[in-house]
N, C-alpha and C. Protein backbone atom coordinates (compact mmCIF):
# COMPACT_ATOMS: atom_id res chain seq x y z
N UNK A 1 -1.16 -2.25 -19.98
CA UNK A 1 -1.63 -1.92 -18.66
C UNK A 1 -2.48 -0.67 -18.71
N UNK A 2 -3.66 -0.62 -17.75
CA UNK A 2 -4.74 0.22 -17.62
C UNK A 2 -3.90 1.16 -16.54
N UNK A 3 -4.00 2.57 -16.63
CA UNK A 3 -3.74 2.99 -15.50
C UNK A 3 -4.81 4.21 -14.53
N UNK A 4 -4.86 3.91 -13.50
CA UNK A 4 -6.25 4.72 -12.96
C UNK A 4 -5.94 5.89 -12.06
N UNK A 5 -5.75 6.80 -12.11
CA UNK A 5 -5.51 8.12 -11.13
C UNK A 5 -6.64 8.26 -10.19
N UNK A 6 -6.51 7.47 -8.69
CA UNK A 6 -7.55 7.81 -7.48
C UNK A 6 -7.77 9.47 -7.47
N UNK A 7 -8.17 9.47 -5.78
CA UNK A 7 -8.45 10.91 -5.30
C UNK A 7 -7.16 11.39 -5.16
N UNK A 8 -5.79 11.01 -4.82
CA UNK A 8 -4.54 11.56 -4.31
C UNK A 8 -4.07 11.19 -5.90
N UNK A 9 -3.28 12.58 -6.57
CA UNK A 9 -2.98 12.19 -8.19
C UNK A 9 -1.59 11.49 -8.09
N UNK A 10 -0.94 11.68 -7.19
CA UNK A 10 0.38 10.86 -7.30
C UNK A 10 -0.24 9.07 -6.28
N UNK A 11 -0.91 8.34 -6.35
CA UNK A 11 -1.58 7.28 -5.71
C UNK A 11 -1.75 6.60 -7.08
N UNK A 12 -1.45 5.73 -8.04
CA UNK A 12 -2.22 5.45 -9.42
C UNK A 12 -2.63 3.69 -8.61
N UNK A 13 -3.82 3.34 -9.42
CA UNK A 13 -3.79 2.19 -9.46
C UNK A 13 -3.94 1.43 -11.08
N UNK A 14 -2.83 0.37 -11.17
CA UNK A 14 -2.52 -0.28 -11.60
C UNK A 14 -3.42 -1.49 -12.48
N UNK A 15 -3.71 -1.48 -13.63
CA UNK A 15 -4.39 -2.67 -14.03
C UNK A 15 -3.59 -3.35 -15.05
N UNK A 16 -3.31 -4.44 -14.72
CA UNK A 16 -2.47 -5.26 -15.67
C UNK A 16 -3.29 -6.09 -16.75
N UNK A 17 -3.25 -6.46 -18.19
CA UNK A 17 -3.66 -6.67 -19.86
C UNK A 17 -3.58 -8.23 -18.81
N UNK A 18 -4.65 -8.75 -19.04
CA UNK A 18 -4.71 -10.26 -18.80
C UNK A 18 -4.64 -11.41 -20.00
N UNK A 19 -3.85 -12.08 -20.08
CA UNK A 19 -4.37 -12.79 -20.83
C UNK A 19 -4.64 -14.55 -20.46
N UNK A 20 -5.33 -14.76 -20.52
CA UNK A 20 -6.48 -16.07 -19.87
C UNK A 20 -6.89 -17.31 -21.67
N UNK A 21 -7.32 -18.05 -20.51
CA UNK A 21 -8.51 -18.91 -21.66
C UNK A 21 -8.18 -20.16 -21.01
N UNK A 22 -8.50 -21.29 -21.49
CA UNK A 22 -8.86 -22.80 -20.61
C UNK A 22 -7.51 -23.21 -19.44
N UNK A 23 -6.55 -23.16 -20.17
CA UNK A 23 -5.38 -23.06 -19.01
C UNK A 23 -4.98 -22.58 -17.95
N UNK A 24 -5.70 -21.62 -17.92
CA UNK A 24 -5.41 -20.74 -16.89
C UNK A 24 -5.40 -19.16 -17.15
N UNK A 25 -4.10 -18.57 -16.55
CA UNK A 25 -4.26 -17.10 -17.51
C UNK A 25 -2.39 -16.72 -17.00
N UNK A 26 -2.11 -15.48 -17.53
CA UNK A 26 -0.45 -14.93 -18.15
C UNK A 26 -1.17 -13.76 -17.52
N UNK A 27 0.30 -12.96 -16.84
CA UNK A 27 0.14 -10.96 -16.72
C UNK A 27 1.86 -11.06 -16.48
N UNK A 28 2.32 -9.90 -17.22
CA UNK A 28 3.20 -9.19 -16.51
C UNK A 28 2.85 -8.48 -15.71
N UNK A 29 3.32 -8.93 -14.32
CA UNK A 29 3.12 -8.30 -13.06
C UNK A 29 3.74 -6.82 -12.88
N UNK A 30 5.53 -6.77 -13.11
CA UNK A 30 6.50 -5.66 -13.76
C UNK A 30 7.21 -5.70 -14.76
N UNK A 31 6.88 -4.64 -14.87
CA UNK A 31 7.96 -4.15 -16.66
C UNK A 31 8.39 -2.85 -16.46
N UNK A 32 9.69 -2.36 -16.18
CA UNK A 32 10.14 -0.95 -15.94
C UNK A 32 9.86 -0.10 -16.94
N UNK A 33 10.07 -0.62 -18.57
CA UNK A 33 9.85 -0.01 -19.79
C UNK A 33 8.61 0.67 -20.11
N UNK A 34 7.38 -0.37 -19.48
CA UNK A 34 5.98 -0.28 -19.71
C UNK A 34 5.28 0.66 -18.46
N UNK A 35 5.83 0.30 -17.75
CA UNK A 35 5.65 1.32 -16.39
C UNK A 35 6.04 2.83 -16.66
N UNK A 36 7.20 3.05 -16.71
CA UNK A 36 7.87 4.44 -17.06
C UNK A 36 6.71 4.93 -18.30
N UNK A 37 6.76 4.32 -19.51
CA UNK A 37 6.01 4.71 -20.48
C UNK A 37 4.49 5.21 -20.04
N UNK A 38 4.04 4.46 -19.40
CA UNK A 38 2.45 4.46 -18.97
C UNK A 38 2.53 5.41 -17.80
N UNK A 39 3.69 5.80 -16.84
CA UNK A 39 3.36 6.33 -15.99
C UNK A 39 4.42 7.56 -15.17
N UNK A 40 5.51 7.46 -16.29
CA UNK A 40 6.70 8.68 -15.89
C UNK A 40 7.50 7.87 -15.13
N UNK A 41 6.95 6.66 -14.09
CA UNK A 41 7.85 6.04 -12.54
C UNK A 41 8.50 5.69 -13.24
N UNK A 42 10.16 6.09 -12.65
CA UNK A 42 11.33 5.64 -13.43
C UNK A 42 12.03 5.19 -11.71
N UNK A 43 11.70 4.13 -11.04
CA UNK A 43 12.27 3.49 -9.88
C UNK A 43 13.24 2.64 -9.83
N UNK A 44 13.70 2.60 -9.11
CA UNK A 44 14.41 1.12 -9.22
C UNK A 44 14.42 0.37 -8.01
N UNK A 45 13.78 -0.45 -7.81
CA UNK A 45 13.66 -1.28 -7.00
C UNK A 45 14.52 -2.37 -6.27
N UNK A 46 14.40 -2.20 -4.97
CA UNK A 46 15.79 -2.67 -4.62
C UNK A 46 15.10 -4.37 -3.48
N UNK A 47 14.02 -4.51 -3.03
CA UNK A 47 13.45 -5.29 -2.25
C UNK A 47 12.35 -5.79 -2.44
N UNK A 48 12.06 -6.84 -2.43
CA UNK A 48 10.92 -7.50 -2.58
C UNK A 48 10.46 -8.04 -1.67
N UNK A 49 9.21 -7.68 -1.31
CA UNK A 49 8.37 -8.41 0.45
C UNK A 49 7.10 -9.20 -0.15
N UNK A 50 6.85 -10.20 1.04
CA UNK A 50 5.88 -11.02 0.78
C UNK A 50 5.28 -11.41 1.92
N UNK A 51 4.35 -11.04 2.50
CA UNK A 51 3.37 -11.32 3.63
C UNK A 51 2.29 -12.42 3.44
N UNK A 52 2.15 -13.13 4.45
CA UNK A 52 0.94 -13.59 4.47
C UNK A 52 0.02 -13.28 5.86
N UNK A 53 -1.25 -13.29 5.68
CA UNK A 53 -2.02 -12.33 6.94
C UNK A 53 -3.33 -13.40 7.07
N UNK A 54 -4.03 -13.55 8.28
CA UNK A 54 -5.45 -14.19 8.29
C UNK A 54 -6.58 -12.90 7.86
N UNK A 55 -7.53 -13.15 8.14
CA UNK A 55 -8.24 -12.46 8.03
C UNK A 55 -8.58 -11.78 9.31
N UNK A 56 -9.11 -10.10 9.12
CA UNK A 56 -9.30 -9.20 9.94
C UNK A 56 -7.54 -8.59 10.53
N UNK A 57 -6.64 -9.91 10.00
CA UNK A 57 -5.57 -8.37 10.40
C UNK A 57 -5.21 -7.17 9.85
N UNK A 58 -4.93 -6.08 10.52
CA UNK A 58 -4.84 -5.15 9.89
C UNK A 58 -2.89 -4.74 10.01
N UNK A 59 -2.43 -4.61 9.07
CA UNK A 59 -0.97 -3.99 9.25
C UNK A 59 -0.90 -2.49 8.98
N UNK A 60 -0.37 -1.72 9.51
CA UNK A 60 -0.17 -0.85 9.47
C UNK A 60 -0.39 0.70 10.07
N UNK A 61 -0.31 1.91 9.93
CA UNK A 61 -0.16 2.41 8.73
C UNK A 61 1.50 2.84 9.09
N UNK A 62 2.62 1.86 8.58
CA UNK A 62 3.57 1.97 8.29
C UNK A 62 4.70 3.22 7.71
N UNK A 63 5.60 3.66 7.48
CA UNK A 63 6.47 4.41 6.91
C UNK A 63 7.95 4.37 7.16
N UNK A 64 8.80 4.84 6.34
CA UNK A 64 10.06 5.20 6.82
C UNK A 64 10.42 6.50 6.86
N UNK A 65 10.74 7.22 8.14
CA UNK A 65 10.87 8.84 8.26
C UNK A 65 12.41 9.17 7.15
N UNK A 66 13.20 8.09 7.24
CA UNK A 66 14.71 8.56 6.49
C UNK A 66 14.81 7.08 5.82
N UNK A 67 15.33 6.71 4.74
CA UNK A 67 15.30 6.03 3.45
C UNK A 67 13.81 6.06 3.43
N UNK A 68 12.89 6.69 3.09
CA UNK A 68 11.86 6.47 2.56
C UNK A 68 11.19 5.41 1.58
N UNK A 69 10.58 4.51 1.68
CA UNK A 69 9.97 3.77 0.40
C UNK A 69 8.89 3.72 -0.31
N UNK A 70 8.94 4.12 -1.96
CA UNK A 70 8.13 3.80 -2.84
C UNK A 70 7.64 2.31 -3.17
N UNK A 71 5.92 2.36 -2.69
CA UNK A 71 5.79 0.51 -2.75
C UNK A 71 5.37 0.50 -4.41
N UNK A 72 5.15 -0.78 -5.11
CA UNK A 72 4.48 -0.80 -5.90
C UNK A 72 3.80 -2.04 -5.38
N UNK A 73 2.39 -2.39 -4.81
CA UNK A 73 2.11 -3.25 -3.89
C UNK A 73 0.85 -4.48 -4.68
N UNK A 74 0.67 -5.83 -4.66
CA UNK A 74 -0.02 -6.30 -4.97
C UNK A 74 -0.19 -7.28 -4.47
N UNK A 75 -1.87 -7.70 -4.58
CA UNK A 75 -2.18 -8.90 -3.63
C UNK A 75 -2.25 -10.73 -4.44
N UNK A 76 -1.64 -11.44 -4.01
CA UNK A 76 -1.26 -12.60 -4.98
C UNK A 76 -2.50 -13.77 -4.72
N UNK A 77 -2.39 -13.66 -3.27
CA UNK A 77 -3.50 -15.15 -2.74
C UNK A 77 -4.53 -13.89 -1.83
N UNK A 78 -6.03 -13.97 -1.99
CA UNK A 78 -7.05 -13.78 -1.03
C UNK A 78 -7.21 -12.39 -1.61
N UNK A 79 -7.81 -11.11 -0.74
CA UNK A 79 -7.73 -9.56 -1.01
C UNK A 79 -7.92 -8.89 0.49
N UNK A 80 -7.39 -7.64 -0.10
CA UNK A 80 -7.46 -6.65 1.30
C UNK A 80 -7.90 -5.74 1.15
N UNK A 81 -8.38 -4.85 1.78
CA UNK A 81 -8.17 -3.33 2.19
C UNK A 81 -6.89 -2.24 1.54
N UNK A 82 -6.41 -1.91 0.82
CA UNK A 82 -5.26 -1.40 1.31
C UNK A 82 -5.31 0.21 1.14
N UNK A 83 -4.62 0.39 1.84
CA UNK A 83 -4.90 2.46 2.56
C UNK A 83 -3.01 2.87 2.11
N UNK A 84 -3.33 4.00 1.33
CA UNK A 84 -2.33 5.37 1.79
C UNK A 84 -2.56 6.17 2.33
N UNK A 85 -2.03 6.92 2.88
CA UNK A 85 -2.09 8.17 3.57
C UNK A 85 -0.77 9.28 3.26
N UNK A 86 -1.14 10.44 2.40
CA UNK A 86 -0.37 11.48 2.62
C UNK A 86 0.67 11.86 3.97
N UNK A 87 2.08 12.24 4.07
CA UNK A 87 2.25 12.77 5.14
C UNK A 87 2.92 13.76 5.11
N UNK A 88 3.41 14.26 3.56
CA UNK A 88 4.03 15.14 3.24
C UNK A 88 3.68 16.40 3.86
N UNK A 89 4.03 17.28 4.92
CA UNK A 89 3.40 18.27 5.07
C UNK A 89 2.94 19.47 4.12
N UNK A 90 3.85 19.22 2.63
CA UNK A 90 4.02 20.99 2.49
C UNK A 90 3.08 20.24 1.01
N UNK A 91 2.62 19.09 0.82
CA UNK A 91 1.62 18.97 0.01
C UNK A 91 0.04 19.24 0.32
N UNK A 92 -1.02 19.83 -0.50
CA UNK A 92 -1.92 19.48 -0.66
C UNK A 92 -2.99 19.11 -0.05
N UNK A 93 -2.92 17.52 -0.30
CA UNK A 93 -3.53 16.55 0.20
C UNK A 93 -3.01 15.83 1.81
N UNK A 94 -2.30 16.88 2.40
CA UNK A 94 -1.55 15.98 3.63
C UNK A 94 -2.65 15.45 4.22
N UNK A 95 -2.35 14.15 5.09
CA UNK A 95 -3.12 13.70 6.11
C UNK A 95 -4.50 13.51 5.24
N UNK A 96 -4.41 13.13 4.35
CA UNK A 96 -5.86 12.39 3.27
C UNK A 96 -5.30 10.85 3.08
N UNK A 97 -6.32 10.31 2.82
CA UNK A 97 -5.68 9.22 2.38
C UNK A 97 -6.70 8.14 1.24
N UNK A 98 -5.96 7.55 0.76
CA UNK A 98 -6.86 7.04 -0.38
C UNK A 98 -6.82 5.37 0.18
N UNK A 99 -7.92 4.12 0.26
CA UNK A 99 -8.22 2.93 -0.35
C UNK A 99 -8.46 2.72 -1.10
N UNK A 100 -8.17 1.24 -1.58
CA UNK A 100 -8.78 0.63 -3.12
C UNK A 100 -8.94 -0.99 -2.29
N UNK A 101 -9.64 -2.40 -2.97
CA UNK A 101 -9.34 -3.41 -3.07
C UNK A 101 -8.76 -3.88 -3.93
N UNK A 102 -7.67 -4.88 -3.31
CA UNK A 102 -6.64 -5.54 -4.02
C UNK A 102 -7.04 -6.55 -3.25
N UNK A 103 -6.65 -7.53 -4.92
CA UNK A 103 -7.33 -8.86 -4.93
C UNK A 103 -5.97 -9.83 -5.57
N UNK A 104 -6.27 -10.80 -5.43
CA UNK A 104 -5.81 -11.72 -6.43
C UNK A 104 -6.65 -12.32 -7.80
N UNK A 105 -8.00 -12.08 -7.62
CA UNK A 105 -9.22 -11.77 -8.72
C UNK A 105 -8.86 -10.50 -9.63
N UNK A 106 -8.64 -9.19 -8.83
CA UNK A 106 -8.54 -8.13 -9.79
C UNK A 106 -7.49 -8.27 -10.33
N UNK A 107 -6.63 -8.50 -9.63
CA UNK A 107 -4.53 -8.32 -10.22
C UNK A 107 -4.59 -7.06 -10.09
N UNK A 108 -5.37 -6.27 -9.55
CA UNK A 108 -4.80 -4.69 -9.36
C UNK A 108 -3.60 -4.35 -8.37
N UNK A 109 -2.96 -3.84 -9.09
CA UNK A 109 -1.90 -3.16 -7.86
C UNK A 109 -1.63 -1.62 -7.62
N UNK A 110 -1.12 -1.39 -6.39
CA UNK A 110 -1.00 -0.04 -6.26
C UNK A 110 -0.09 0.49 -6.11
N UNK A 111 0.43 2.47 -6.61
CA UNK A 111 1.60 2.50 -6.37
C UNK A 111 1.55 3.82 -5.76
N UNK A 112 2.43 3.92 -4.65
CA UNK A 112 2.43 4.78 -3.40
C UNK A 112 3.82 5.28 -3.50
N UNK A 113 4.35 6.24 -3.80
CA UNK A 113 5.09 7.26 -3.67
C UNK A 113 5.68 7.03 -2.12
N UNK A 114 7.18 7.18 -2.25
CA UNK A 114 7.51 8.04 -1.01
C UNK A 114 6.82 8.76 -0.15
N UNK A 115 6.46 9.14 1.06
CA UNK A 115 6.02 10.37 1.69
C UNK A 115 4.88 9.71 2.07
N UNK A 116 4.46 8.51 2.27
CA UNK A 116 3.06 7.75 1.89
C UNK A 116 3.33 7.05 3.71
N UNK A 117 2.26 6.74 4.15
CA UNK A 117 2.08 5.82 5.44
C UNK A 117 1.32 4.99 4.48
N UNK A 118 1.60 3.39 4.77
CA UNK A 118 0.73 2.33 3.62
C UNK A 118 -0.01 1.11 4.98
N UNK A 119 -0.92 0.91 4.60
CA UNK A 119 -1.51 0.02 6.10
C UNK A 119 -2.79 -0.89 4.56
N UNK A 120 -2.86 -2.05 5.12
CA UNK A 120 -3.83 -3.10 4.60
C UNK A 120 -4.73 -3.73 5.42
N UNK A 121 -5.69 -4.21 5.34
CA UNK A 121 -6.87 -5.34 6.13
C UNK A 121 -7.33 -6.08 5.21
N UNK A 122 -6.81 -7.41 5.90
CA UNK A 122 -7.13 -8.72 5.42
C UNK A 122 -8.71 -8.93 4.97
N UNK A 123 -9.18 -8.86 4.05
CA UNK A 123 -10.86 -9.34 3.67
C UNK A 123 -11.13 -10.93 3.75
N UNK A 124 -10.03 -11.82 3.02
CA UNK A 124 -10.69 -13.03 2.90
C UNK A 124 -10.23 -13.57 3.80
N UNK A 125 -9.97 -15.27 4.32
CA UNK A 125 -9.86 -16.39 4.83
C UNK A 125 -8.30 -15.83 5.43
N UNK A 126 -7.39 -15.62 4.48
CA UNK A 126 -6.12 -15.39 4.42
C UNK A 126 -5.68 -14.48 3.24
N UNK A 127 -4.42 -13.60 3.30
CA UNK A 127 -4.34 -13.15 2.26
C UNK A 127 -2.54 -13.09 1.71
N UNK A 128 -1.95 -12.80 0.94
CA UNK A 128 -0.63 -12.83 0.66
C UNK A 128 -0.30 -11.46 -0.39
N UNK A 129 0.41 -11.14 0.51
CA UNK A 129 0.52 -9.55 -0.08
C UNK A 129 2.06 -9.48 -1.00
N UNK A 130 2.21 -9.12 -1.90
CA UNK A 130 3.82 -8.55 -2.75
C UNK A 130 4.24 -7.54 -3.08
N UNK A 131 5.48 -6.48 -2.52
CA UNK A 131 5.28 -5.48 -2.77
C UNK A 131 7.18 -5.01 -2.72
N UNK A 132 7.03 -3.99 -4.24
CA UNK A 132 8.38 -4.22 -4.37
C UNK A 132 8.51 -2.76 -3.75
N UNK A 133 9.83 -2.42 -2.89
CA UNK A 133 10.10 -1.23 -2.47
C UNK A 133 11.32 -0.59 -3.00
N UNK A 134 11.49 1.09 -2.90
CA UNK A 134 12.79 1.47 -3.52
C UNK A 134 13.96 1.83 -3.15
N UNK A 135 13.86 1.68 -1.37
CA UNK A 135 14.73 1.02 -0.47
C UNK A 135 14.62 0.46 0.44
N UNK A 136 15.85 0.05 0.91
CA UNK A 136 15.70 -1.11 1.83
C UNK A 136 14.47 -0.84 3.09
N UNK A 137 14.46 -1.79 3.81
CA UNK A 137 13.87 -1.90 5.23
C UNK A 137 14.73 -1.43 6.00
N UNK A 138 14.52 -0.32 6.84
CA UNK A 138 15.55 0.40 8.05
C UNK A 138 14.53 0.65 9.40
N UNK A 139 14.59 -0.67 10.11
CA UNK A 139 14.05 -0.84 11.39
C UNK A 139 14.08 0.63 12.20
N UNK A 140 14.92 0.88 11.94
CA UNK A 140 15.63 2.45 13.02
C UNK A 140 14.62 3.68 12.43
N UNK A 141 14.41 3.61 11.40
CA UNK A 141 13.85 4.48 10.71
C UNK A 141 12.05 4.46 10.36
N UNK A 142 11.67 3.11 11.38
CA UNK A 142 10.29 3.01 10.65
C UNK A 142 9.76 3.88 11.60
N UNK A 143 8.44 3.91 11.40
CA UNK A 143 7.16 4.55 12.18
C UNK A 143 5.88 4.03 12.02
N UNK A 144 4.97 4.58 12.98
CA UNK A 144 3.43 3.49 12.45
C UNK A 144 2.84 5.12 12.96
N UNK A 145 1.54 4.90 12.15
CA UNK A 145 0.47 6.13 11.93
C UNK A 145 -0.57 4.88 12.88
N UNK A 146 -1.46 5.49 13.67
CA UNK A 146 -1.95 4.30 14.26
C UNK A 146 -3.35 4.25 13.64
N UNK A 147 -3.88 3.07 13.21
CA UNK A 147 -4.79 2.78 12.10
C UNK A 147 -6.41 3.30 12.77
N UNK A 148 -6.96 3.69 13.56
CA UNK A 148 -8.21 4.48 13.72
C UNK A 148 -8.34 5.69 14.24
N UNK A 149 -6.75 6.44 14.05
CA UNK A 149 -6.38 8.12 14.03
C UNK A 149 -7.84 8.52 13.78
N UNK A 150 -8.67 8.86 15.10
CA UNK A 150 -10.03 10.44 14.73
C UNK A 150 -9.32 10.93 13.06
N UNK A 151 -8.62 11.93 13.42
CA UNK A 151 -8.14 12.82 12.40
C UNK A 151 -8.15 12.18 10.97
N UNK A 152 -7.43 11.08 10.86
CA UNK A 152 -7.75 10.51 9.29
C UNK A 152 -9.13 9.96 8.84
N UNK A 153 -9.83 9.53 10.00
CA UNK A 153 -10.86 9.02 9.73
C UNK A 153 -11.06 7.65 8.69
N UNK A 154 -10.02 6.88 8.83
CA UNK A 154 -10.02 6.04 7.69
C UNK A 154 -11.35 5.32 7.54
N UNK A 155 -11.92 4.63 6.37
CA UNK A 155 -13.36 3.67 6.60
C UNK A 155 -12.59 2.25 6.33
N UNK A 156 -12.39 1.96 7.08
CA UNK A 156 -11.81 0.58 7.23
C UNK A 156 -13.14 -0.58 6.96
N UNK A 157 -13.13 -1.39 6.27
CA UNK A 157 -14.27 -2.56 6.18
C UNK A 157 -14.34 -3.23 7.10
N UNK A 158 -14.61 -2.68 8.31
CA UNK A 158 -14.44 -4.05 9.82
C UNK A 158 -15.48 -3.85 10.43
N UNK A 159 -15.73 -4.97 11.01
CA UNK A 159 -17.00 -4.58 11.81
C UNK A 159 -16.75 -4.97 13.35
N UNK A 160 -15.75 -5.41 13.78
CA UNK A 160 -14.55 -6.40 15.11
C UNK A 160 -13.59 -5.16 15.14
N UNK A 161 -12.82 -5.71 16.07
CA UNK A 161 -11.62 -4.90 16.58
C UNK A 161 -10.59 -5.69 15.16
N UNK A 162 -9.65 -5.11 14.47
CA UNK A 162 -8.86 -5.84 13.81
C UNK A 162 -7.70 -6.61 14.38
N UNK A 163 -7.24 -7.24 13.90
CA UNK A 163 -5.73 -8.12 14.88
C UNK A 163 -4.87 -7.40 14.31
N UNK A 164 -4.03 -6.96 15.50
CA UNK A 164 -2.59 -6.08 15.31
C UNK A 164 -1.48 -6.65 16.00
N UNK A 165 -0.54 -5.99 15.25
CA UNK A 165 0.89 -6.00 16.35
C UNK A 165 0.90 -5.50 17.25
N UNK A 166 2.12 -6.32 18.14
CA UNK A 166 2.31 -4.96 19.41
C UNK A 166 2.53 -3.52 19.02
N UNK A 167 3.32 -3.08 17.71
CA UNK A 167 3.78 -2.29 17.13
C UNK A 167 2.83 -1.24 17.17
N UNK A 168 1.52 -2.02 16.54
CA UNK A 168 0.86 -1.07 15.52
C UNK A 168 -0.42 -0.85 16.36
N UNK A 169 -0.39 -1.65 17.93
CA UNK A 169 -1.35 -1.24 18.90
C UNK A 169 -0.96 0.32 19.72
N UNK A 170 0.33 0.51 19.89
CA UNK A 170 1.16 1.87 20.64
C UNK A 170 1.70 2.31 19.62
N UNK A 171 0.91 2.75 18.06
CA UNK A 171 0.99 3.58 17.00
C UNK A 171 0.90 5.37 17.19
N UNK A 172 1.46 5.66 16.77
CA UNK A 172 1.37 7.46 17.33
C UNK A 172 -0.01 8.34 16.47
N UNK A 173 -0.57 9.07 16.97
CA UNK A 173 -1.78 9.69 16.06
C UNK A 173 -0.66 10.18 15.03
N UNK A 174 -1.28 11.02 14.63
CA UNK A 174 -0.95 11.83 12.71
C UNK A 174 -0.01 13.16 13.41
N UNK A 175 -1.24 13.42 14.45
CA UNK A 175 -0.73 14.82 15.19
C UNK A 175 0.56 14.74 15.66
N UNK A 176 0.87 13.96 16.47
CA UNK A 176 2.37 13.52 17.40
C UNK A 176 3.45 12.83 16.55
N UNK A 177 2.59 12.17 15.01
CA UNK A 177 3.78 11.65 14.35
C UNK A 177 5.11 12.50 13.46
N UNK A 178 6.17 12.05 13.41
CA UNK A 178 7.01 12.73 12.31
C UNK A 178 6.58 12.57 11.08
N UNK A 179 6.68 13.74 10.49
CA UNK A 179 6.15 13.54 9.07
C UNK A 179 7.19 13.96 8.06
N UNK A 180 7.39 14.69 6.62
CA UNK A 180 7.59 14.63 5.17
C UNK A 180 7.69 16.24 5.23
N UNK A 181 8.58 16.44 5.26
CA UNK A 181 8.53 18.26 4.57
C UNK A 181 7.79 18.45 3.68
C-alpha cells in the first residue's frame, strides 16, 4: 500500500497494491499488520457501514461529540466527494478541512482520525460507500456541521442545491457547534 499525507498530516489517503489482468483484479482492502506498519494506526475496529446514495446527495458533515469515531472510509460502487473537517479546538488546523475523490476506479480510501466531522457528495449515477469505524454509532451523541458553513468554505463539486436529510438541512454552523478540546 501507497500512503499519501494531504494538507491536514493526521488525514492520510490510502492507496491499495492492485493486482489485475484478464479476470478481473485482487486488493486487500484491510490488513491491521500492513496498516500499523505503513502508518503507526493501531485501531481496532468495531463497525462496519455501508451506504448507498444517488447522485448529488450530499451526507454530512457528521461527528460524534462522546464515543468519537475513527473512519477508515472507501468507495466500492460509483465515486464521491468526500470532506474532513478538523474540530479539534486546541489543534492547528481547526475548522480546515481536507477533500479527495474516492472512487471505485481509484480504490483509494481515506482515513480520518477522531476529532474529524466527515461529509461526502455523490459524483456518479449512484454511489456505495464502506467505512469501518472505531466505535459504535451513538445516535445521542451525533452532531452535523452543516455542509455550506461561510466559515469552512468547503468547494463542494455541485453546481444544484445537493439532496439532504432532514438532519443535515437544520445542521449547526462550526461557530454554534460542539467541538474537540
Amino acid at each position: 500500500m501507497k500512503v499519501i499525507q494531504i494538507e491536514i498530516p493526521e488525514i492520510l489517503l490510502i492507496e491499495p497494491q492492485i493486482f489485475g489482468d484478464h479476470r478481473g483484479f485482487f486488493y486487500e482492502s484491510y490488513n491491521a499488520k500492513v496498516l500499523l506498519e505503513k502508518t503507526g494506526i493501531n485501531e481496532h475496529f468495531v463497525q462496519d457501514n455501508h451506504s448507498r446514495s444517488a447522485r448529488n446527495v450530499l451526507r454530512g458533515l457528521h461527528y460524534q461529540i462522546q464515543q468519537p469515531q475513527a473512519k477508515l472510509v472507501r468507495v466500492v460502487v460509483g465515486a464521491v466527494f468526500d470532506v474532513a473537517v478538523d474540530l479539534r479546538k486546541s489543534s492547528k488546523t481547526f475548522g480546515q478541512w481536507v477533500g479527495t475523490h474516492l472512487s471505485s476506479e481509484n480504490k483509494q480510501q481515506l482515513w480520518i482520525p477522531a476529532g474529524f466531522a466527515h461529509g461526502f457528495l455523490v459524483l456518479s449515477e449512484y454511489a456505495e460507500v464502506l467505512y469501518k469505524t472505531t466505535s459504535y454509532y451513538a445516535p445521542q451523541h451525533e452532531r452535523t456541521i452543516l455542509w455550506n458553513d461561510p466559515d469552512l468554505a468547503i468547494a463542494w463539486p455541485i453546481q444544484t442545491e445537493p439532496i439532504l436529510s432532514a438532519k443535515d438541512k437544520v445542521a449547526k454552523l462550526l461557530r454554534d457547534a460542539e467541538v474537540f478540546a
